[in-house]
Protein backbone atom coordinates (compact mmCIF):
# COMPACT_ATOMS: atom_id res chain seq x y z
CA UNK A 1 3.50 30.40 72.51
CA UNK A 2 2.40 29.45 69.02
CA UNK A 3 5.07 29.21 66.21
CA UNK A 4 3.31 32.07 64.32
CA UNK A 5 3.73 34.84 67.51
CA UNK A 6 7.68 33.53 67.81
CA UNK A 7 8.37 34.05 64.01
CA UNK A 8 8.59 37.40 63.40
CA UNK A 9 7.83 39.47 60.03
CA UNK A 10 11.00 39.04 58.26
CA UNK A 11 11.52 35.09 58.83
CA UNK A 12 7.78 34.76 57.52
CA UNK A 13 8.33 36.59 54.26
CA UNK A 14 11.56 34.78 53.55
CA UNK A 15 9.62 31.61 54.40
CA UNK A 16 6.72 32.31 52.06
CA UNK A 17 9.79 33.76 49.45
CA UNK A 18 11.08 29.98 49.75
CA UNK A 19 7.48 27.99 49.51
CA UNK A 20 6.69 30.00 46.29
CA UNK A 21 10.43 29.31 44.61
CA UNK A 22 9.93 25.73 45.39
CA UNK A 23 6.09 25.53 43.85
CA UNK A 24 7.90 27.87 40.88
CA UNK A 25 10.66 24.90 40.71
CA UNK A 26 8.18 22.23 40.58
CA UNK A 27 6.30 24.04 37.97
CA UNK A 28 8.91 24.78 35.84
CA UNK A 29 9.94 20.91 36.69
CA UNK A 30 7.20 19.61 35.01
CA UNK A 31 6.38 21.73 32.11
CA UNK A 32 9.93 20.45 30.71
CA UNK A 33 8.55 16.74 31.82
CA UNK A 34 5.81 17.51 29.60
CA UNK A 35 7.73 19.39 26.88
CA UNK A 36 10.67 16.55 26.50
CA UNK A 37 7.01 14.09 26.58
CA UNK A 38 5.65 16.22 23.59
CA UNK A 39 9.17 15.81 21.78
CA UNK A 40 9.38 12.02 22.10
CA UNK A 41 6.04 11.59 21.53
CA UNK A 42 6.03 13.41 17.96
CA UNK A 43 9.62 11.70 17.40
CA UNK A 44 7.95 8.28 18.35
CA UNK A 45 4.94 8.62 15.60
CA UNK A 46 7.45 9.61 12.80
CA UNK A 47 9.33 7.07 13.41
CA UNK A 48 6.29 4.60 13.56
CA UNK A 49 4.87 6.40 10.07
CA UNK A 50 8.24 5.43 8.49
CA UNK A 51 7.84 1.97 9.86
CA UNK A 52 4.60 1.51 8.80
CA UNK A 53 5.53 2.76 4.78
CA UNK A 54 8.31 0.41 4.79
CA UNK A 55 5.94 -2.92 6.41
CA UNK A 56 3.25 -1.52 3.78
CA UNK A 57 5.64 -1.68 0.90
CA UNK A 58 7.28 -5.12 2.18
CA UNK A 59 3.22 -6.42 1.37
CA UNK A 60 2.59 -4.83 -1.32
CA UNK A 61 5.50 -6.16 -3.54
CA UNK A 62 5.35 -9.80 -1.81
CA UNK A 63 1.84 -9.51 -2.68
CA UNK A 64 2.55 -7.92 -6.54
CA UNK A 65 4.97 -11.02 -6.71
CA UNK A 66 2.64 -13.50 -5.97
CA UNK A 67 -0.17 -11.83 -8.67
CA UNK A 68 2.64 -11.58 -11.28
CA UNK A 69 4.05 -15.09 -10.62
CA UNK A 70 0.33 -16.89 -11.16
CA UNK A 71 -0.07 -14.77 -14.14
CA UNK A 72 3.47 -15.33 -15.55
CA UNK A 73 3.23 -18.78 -16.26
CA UNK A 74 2.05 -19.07 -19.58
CA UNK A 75 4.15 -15.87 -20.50
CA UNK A 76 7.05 -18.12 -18.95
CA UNK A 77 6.76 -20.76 -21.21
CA UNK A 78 6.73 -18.63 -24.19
CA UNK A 79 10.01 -16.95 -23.11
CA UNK A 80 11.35 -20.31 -22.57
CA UNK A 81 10.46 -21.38 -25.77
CA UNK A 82 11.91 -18.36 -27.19
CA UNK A 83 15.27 -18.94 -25.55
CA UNK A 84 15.77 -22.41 -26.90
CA UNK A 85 14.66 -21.41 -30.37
CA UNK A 86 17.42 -18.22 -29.97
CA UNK A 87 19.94 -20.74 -29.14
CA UNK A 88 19.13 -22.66 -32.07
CA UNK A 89 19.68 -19.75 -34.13
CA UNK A 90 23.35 -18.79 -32.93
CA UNK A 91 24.26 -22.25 -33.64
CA UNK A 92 23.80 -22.02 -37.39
CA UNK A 93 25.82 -20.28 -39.58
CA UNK A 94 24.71 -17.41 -41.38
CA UNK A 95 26.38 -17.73 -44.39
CA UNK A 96 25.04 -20.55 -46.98
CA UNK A 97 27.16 -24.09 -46.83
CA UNK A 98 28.83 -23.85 -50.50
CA UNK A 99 30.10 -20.02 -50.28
CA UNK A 100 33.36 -18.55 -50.82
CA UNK A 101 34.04 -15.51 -48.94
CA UNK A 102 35.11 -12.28 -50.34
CA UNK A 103 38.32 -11.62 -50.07
């Protein structure tokens, strides 16, 4: 006797009920594989796009530093000039040597 003849109509609908609920389960299995996949995925870029800004504005100031510094060197020298010569000033007195103040 073959296993088909022995089975009868019942047991072969519930096992064909029970193949399709386990293809269903796999289905469903993977579509939320793939959905959770999706999720990380766009999570993963924005987190790599925020990265990225921060790295690119990391260069661009060490890069704005170095352009400013070679081009700040004769501007520095003037500033320090202008220091000493402000320090000069605060050390003399404002008022002329021979006055009397009011009083």
């Amino acid at each position: 006797m073959k296993v088909g003849q022995m089975l009868s109509g019942k047991t072969r609908k519930w096992i064909w009920v029970g193949v399709a609920s386990f293809v269903a389960l796999q289905v469903y299995f993977v579509r939320e594989l793939l959905a959770a996949l999706i999720l990380f995925t766009g999570v993963f870029v924005i987190v790599a796009i925020i990265a990225l800004a921060i790295y690119l504005v990391d260069q661009g100031s060490q890069w704005s530093l170095v352009w400013a510094g070679e081009r700040a060197r004769p501007a520095m020298g003037m500033v320090r000039r202008g220091w000493l010569f402000a320090g000069e000033l605060s050390k003399k007195p404002f008022r002329r040597l021979r006055s009397v103040t009011v009083r």
